[in-house]
Structures are given as C-alpha cells and as structure tokens.
PDB file of N, CA and C in Angstrom:
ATOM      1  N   UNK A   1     -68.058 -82.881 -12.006  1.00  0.00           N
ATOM      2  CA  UNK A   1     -67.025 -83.861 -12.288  1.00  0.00           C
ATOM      3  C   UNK A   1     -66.041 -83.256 -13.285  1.00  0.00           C
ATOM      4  N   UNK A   2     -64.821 -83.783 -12.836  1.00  0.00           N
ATOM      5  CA  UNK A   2     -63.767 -83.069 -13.919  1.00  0.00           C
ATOM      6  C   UNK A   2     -62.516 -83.994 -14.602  1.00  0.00           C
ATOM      7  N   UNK A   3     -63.468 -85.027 -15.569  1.00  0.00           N
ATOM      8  CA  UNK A   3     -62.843 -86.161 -16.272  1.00  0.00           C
ATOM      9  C   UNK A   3     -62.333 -85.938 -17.586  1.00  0.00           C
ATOM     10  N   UNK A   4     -61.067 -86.744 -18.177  1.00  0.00           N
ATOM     11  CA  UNK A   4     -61.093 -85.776 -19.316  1.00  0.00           C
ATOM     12  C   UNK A   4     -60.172 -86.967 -20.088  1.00  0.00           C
ATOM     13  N   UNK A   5     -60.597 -87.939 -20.998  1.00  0.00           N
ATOM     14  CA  UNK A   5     -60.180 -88.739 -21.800  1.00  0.00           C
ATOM     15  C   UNK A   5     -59.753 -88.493 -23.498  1.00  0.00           C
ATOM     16  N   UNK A   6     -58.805 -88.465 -23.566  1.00  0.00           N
ATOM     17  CA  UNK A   6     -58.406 -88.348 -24.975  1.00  0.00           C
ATOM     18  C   UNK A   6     -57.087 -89.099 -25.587  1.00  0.00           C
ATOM     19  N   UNK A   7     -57.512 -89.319 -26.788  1.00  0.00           N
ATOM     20  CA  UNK A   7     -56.477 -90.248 -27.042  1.00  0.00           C
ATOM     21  C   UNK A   7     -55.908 -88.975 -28.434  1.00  0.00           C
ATOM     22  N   UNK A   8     -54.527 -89.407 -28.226  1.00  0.00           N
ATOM     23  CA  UNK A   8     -53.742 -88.270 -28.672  1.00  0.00           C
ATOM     24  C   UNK A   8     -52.264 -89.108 -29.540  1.00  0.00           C
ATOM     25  N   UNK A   9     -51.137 -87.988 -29.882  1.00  0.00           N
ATOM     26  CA  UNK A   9     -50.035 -88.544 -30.277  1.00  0.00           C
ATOM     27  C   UNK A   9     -48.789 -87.343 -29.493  1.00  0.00           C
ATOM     28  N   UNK A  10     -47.742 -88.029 -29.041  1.00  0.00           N
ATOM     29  CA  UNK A  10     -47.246 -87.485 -27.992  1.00  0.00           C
ATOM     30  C   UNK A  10     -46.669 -86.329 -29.230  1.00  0.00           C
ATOM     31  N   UNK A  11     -46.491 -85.079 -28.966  1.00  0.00           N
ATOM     32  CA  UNK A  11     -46.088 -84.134 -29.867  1.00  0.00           C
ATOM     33  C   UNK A  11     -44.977 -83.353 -29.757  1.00  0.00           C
ATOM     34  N   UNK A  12     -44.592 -83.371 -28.046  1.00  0.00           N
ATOM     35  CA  UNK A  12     -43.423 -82.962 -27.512  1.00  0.00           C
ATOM     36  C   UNK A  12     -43.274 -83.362 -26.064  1.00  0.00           C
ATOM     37  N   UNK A  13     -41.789 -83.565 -25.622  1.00  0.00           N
ATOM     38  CA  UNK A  13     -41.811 -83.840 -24.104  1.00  0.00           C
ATOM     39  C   UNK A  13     -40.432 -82.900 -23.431  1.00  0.00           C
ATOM     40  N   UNK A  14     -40.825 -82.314 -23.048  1.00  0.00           N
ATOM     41  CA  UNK A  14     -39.626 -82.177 -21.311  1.00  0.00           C
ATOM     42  C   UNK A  14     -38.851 -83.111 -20.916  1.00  0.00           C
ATOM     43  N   UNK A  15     -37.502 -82.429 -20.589  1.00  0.00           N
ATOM     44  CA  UNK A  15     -36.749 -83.624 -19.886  1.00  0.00           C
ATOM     45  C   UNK A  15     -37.723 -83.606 -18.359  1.00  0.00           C
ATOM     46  N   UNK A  16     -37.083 -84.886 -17.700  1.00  0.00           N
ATOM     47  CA  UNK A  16     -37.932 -84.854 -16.527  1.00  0.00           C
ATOM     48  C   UNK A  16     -37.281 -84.202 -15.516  1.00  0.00           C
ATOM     49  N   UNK A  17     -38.002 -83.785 -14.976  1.00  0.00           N
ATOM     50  CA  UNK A  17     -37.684 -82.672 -13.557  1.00  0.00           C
ATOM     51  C   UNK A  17     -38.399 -83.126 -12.319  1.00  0.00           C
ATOM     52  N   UNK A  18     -38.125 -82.445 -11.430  1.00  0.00           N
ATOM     53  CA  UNK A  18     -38.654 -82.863  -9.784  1.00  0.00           C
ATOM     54  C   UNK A  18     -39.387 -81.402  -9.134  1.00  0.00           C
ATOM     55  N   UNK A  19     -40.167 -81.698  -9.007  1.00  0.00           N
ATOM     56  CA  UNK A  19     -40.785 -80.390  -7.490  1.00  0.00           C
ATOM     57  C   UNK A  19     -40.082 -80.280  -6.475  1.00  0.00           C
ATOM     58  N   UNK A  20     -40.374 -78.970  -5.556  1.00  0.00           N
ATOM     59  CA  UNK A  20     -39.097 -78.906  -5.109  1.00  0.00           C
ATOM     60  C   UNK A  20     -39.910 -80.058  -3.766  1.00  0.00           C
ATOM     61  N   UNK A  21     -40.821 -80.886  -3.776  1.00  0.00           N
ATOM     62  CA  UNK A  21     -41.138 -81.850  -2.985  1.00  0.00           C
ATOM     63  C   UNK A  21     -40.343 -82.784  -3.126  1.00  0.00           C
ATOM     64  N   UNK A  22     -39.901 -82.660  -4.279  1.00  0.00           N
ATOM     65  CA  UNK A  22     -38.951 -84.390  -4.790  1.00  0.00           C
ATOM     66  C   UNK A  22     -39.671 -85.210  -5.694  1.00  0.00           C
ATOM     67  N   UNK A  23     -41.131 -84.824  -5.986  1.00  0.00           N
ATOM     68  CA  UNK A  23     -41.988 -85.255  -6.912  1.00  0.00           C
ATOM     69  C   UNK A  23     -41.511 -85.564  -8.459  1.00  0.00           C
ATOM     70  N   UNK A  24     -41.516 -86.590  -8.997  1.00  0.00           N
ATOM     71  CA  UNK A  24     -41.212 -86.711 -10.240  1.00  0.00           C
ATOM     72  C   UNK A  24     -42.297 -85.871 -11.393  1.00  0.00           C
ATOM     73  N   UNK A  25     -41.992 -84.788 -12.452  1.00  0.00           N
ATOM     74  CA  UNK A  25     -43.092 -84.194 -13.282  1.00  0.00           C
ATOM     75  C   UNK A  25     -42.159 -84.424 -14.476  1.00  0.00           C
ATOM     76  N   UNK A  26     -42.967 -84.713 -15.298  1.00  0.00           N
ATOM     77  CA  UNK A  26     -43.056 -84.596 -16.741  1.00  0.00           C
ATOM     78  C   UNK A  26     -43.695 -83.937 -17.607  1.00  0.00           C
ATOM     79  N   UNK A  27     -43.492 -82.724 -18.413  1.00  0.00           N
ATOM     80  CA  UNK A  27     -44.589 -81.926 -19.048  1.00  0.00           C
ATOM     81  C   UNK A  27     -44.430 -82.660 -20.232  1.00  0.00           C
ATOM     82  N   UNK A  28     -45.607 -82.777 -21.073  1.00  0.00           N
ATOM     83  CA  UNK A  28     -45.562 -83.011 -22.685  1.00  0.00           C
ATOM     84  C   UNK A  28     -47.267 -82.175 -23.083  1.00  0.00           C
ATOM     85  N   UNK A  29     -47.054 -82.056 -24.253  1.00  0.00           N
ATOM     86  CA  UNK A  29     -47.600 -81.902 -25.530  1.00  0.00           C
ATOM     87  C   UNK A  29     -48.457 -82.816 -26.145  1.00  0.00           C
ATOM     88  N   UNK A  30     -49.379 -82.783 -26.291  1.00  0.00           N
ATOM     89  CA  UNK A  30     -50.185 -83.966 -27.152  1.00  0.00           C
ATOM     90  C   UNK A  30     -51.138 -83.574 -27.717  1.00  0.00           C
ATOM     91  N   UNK A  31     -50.990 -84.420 -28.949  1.00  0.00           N
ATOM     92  CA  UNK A  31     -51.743 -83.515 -30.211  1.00  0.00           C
ATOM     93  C   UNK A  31     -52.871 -84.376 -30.727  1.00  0.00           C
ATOM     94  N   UNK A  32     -54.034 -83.873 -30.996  1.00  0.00           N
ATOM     95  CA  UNK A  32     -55.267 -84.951 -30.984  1.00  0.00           C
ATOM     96  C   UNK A  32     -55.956 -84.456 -32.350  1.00  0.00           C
ATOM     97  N   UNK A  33     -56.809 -85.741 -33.105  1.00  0.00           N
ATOM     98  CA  UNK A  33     -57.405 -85.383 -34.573  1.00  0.00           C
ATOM     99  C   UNK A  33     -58.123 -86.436 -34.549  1.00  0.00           C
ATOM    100  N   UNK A  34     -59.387 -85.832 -34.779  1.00  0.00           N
ATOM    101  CA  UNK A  34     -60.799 -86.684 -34.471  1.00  0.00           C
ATOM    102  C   UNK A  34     -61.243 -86.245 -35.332  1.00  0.00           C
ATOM    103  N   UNK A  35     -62.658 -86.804 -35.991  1.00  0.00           N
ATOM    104  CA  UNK A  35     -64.179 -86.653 -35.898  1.00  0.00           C
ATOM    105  C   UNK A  35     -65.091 -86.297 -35.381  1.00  0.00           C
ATOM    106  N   UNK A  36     -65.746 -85.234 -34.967  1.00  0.00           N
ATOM    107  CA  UNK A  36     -66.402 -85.060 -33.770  1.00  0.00           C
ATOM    108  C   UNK A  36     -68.028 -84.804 -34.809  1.00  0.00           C
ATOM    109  N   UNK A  37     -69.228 -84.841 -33.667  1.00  0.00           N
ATOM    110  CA  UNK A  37     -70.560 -84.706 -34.399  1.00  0.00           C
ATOM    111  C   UNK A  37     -70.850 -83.507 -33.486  1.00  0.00           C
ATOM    112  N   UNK A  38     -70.966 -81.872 -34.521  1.00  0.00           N
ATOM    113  CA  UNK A  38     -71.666 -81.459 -33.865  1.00  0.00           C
ATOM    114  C   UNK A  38     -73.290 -80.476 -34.311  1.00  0.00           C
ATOM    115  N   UNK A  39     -73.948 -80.226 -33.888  1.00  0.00           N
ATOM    116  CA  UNK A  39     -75.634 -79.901 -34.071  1.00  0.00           C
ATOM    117  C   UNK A  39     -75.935 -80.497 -35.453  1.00  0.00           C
ATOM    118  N   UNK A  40     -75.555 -82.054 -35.638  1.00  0.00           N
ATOM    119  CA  UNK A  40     -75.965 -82.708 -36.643  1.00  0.00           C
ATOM    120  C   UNK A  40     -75.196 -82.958 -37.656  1.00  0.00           C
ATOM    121  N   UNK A  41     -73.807 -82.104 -37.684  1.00  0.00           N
ATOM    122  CA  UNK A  41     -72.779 -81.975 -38.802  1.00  0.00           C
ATOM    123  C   UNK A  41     -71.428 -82.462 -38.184  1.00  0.00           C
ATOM    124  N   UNK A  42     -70.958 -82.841 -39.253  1.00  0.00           N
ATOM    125  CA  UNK A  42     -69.534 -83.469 -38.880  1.00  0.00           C
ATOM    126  C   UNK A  42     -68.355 -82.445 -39.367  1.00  0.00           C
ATOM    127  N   UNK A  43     -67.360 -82.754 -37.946  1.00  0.00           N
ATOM    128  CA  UNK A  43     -66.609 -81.555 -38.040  1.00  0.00           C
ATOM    129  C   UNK A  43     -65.255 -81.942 -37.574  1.00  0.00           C
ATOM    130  N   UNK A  44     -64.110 -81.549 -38.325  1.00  0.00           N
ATOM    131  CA  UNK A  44     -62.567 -82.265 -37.939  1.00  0.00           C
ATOM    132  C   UNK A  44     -62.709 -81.477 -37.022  1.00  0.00           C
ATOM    133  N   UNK A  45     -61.443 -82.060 -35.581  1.00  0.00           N
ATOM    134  CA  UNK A  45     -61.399 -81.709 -34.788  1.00  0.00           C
ATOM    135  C   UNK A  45     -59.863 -81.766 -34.793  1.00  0.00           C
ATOM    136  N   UNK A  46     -58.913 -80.500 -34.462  1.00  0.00           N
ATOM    137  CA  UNK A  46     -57.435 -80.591 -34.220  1.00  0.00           C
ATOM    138  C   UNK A  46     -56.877 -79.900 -33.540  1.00  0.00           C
ATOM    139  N   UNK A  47     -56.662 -80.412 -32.173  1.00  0.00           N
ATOM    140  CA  UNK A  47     -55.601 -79.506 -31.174  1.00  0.00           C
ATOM    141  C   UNK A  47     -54.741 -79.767 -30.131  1.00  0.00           C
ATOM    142  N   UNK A  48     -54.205 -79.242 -29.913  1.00  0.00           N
ATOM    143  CA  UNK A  48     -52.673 -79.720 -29.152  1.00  0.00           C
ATOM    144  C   UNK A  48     -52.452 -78.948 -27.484  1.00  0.00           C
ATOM    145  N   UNK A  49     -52.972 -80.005 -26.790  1.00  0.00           N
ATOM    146  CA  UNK A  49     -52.957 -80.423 -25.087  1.00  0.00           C
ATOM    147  C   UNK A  49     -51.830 -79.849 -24.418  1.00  0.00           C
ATOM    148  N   UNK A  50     -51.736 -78.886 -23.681  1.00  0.00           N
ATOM    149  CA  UNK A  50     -50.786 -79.011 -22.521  1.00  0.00           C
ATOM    150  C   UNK A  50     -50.922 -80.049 -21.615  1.00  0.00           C
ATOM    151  N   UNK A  51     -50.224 -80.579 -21.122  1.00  0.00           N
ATOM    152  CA  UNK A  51     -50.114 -81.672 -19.631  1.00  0.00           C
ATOM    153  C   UNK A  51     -49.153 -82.116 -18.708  1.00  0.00           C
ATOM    154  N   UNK A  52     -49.372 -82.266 -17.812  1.00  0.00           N
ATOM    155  CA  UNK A  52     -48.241 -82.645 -16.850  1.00  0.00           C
ATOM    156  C   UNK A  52     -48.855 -84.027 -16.300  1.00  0.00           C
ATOM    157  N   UNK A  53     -47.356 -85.219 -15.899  1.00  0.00           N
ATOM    158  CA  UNK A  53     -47.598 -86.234 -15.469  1.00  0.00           C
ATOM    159  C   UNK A  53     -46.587 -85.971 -14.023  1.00  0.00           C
ATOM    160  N   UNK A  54     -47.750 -86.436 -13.483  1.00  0.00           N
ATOM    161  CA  UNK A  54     -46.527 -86.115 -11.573  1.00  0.00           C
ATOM    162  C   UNK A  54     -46.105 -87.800 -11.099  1.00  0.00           C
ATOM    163  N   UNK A  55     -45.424 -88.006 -10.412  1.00  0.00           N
ATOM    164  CA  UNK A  55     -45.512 -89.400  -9.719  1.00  0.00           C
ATOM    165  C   UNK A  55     -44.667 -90.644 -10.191  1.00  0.00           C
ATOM    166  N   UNK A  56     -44.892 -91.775 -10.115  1.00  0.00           N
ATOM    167  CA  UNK A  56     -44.345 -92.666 -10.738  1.00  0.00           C
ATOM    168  C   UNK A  56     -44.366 -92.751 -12.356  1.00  0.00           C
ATOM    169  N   UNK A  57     -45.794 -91.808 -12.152  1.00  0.00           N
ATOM    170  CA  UNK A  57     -46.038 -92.352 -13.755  1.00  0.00           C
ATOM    171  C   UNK A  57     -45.155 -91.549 -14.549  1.00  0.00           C
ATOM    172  N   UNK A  58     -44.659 -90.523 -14.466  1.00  0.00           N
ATOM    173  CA  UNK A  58     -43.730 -89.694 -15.111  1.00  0.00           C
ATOM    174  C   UNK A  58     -42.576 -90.445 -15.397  1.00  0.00           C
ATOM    175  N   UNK A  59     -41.814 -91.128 -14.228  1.00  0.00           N
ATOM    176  CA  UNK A  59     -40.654 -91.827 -14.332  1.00  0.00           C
ATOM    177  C   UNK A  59     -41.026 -93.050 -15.746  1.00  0.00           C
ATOM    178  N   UNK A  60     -42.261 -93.543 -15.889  1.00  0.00           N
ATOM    179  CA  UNK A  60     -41.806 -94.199 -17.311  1.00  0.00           C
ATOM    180  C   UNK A  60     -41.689 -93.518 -18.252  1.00  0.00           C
ATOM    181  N   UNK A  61     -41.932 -92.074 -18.786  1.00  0.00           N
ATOM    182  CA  UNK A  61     -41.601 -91.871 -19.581  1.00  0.00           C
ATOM    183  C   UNK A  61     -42.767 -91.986 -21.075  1.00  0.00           C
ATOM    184  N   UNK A  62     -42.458 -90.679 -21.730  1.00  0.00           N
ATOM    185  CA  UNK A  62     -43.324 -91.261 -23.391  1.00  0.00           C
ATOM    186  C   UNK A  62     -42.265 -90.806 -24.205  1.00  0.00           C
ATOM    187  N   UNK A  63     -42.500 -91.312 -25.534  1.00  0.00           N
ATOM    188  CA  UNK A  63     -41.258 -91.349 -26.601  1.00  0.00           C
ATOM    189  C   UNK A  63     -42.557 -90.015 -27.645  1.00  0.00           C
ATOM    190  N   UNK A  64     -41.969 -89.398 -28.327  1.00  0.00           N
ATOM    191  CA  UNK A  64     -42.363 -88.462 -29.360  1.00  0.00           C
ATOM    192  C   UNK A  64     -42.656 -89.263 -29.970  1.00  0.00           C
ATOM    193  N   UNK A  65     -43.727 -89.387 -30.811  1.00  0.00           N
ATOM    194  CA  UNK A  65     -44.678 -89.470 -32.155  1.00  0.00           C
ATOM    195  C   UNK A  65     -45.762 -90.979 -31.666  1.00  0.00           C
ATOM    196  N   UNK A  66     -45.033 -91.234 -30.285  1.00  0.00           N
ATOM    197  CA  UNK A  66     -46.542 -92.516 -29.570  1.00  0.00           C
ATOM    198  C   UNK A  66     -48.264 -91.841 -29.530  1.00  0.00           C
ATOM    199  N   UNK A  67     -48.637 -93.050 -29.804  1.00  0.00           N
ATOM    200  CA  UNK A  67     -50.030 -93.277 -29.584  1.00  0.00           C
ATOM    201  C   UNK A  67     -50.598 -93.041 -28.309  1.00  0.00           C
ATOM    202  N   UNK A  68     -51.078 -92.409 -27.605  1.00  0.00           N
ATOM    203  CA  UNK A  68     -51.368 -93.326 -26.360  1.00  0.00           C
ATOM    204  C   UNK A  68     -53.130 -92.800 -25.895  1.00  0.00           C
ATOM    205  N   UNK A  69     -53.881 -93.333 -24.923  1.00  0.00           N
ATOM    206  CA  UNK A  69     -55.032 -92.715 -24.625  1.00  0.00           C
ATOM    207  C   UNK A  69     -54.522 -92.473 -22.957  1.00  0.00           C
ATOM    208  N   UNK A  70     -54.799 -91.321 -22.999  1.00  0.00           N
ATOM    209  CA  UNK A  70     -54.548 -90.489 -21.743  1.00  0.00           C
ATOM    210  C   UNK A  70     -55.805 -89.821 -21.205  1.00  0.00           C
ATOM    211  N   UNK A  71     -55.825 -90.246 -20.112  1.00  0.00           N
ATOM    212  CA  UNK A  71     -56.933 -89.779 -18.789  1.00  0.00           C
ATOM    213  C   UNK A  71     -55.932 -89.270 -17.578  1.00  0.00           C
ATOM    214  N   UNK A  72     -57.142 -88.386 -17.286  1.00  0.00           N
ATOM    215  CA  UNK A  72     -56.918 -87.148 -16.330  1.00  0.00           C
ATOM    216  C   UNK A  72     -57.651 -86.362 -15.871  1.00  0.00           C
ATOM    217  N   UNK A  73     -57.347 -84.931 -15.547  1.00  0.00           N
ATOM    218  CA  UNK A  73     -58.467 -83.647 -15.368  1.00  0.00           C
ATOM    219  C   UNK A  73     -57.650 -82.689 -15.853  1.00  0.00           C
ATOM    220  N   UNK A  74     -58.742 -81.669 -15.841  1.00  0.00           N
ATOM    221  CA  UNK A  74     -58.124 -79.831 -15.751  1.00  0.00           C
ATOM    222  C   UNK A  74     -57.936 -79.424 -14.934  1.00  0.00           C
ATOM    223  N   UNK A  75     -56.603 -78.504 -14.463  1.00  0.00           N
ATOM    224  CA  UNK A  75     -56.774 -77.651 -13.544  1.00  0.00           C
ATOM    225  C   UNK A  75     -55.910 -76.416 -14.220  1.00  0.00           C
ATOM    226  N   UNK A  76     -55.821 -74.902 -13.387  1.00  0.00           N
ATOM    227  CA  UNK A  76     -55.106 -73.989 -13.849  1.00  0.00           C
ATOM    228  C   UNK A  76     -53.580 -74.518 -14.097  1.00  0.00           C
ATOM    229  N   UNK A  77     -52.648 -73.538 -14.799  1.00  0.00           N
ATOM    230  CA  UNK A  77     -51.495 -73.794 -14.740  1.00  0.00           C
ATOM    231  C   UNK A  77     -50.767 -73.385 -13.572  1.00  0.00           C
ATOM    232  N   UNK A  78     -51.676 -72.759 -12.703  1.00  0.00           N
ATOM    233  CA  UNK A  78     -50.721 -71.998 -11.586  1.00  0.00           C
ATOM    234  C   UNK A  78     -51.716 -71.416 -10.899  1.00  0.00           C
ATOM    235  N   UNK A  79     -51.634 -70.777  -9.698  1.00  0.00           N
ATOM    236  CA  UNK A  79     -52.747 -70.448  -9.016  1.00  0.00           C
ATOM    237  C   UNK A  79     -53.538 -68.688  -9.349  1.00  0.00           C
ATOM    238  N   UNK A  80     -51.815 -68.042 -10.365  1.00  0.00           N
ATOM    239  CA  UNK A  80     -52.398 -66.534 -11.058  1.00  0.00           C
ATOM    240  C   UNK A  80     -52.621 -66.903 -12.957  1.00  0.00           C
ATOM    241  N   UNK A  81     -52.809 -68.094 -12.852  1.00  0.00           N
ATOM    242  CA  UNK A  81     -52.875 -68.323 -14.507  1.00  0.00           C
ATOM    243  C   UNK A  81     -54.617 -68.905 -14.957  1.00  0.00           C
ATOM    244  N   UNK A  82     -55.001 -68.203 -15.832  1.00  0.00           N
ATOM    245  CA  UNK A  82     -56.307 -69.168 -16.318  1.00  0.00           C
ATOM    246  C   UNK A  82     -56.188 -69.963 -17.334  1.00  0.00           C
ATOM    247  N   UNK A  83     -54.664 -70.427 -17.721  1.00  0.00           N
ATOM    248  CA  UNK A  83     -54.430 -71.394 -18.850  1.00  0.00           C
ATOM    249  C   UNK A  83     -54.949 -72.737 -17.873  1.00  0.00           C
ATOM    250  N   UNK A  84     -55.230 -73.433 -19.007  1.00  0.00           N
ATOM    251  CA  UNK A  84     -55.967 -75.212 -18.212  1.00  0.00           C
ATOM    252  C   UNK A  84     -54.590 -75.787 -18.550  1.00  0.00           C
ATOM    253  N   UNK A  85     -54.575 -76.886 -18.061  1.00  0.00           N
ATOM    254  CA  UNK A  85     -53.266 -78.051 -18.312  1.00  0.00           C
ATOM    255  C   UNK A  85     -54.000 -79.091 -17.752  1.00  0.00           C
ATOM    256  N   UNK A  86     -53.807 -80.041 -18.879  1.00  0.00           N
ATOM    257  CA  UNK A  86     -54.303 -81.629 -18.698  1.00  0.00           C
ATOM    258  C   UNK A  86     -52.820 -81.948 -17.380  1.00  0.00           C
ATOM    259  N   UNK A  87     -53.767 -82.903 -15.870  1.00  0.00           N
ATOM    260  CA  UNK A  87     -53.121 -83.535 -15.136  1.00  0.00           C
ATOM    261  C   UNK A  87     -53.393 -85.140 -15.499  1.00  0.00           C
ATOM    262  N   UNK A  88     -52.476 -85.752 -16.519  1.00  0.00           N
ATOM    263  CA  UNK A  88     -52.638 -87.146 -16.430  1.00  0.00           C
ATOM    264  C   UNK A  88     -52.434 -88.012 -15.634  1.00  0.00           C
ATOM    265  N   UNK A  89     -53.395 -88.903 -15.111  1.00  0.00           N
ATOM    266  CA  UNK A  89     -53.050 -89.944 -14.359  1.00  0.00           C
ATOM    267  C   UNK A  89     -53.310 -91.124 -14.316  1.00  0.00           C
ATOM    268  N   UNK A  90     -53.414 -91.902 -15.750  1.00  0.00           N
ATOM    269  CA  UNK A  90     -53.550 -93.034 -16.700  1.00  0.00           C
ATOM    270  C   UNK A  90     -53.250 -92.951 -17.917  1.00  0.00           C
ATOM    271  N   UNK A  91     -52.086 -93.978 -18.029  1.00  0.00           N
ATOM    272  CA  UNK A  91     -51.770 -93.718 -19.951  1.00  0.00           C
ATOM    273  C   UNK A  91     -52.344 -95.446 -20.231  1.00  0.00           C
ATOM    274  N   UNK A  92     -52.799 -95.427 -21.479  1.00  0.00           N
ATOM    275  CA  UNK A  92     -52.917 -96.584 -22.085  1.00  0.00           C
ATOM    276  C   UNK A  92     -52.420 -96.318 -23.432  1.00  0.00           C
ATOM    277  N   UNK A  93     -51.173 -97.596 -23.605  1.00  0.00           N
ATOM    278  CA  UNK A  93     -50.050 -97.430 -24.427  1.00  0.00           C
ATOM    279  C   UNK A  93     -51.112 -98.170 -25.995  1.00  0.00           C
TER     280      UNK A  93
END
C-alpha cells in the first residue's frame, strides 16, 4: 500500500499549468513539524514535501502560509528520476 497523510503548512506554490493532456497541475511545497516517537524517545521532526495536485483539485488552488492535511501517495518525479513527489488527492482545509 502506498498511503501517505500529512498535515503540513503550504510553503510555496507554482502558478498553475496544464499537461500537455489539458490536465490541470499544481506543484507546491509543504512544510511539516511534528513530534514523532521513536525506539522510545521523542524526536522533532522537520521537512519540506515536494507535491503535485492534478485535476480539479488543482483548479482550487492553496494560498502560502495555509494549514491544510493532505493525503495522497509517492511516486517518482519522472520515469529517469528517483526523487519521490507527494501526488495529492485530498486536501482538508
């Protein structure tokens, strides 16, 4: 399974652009700071998401410095790249 929930703060966005399908994409940035527990110890957690939103959901749009919890998956950035990029496809504002 390749699920991937995090709630973040939008950190940067792209104007919006189209595939050359006609697909609506939006790239942004999102920057996340948690708490995390790990082998018994508590440990800040801080780092900043690549992602792309394809579809309708792109056309709404996020504003810089929002809240939001974003779900999605990983996939490569490209089919010769091993960078990951979050594909969102649920925001909760």
């Amino acid at each position: 399974m390749n699920t991937l929930v995090l709630q973040a703060v939008v950190a940067q966005t792209e104007p919006l652009r189209y595939t050359p399908a006609g697909i609506p994409l939006l790239r942004v940035v999102l920057h996340h700071v948690s708490d995390q527990t790990e082998a018994n110890m508590k440990r800040k957690v801080e780092c900043e998401v690549n992602a792309v939103i394809l579809g309708d959901l792109a056309l709404k749009g996020l504003k810089l410095g929002e809240q939001i919890t974003a779900r999605g998956f990983l996939a490569k950035r490209s089919l010769k790249s091993t960078q990951l990029v979050m594909h969102i496809n649920h925001i909760e504002y």
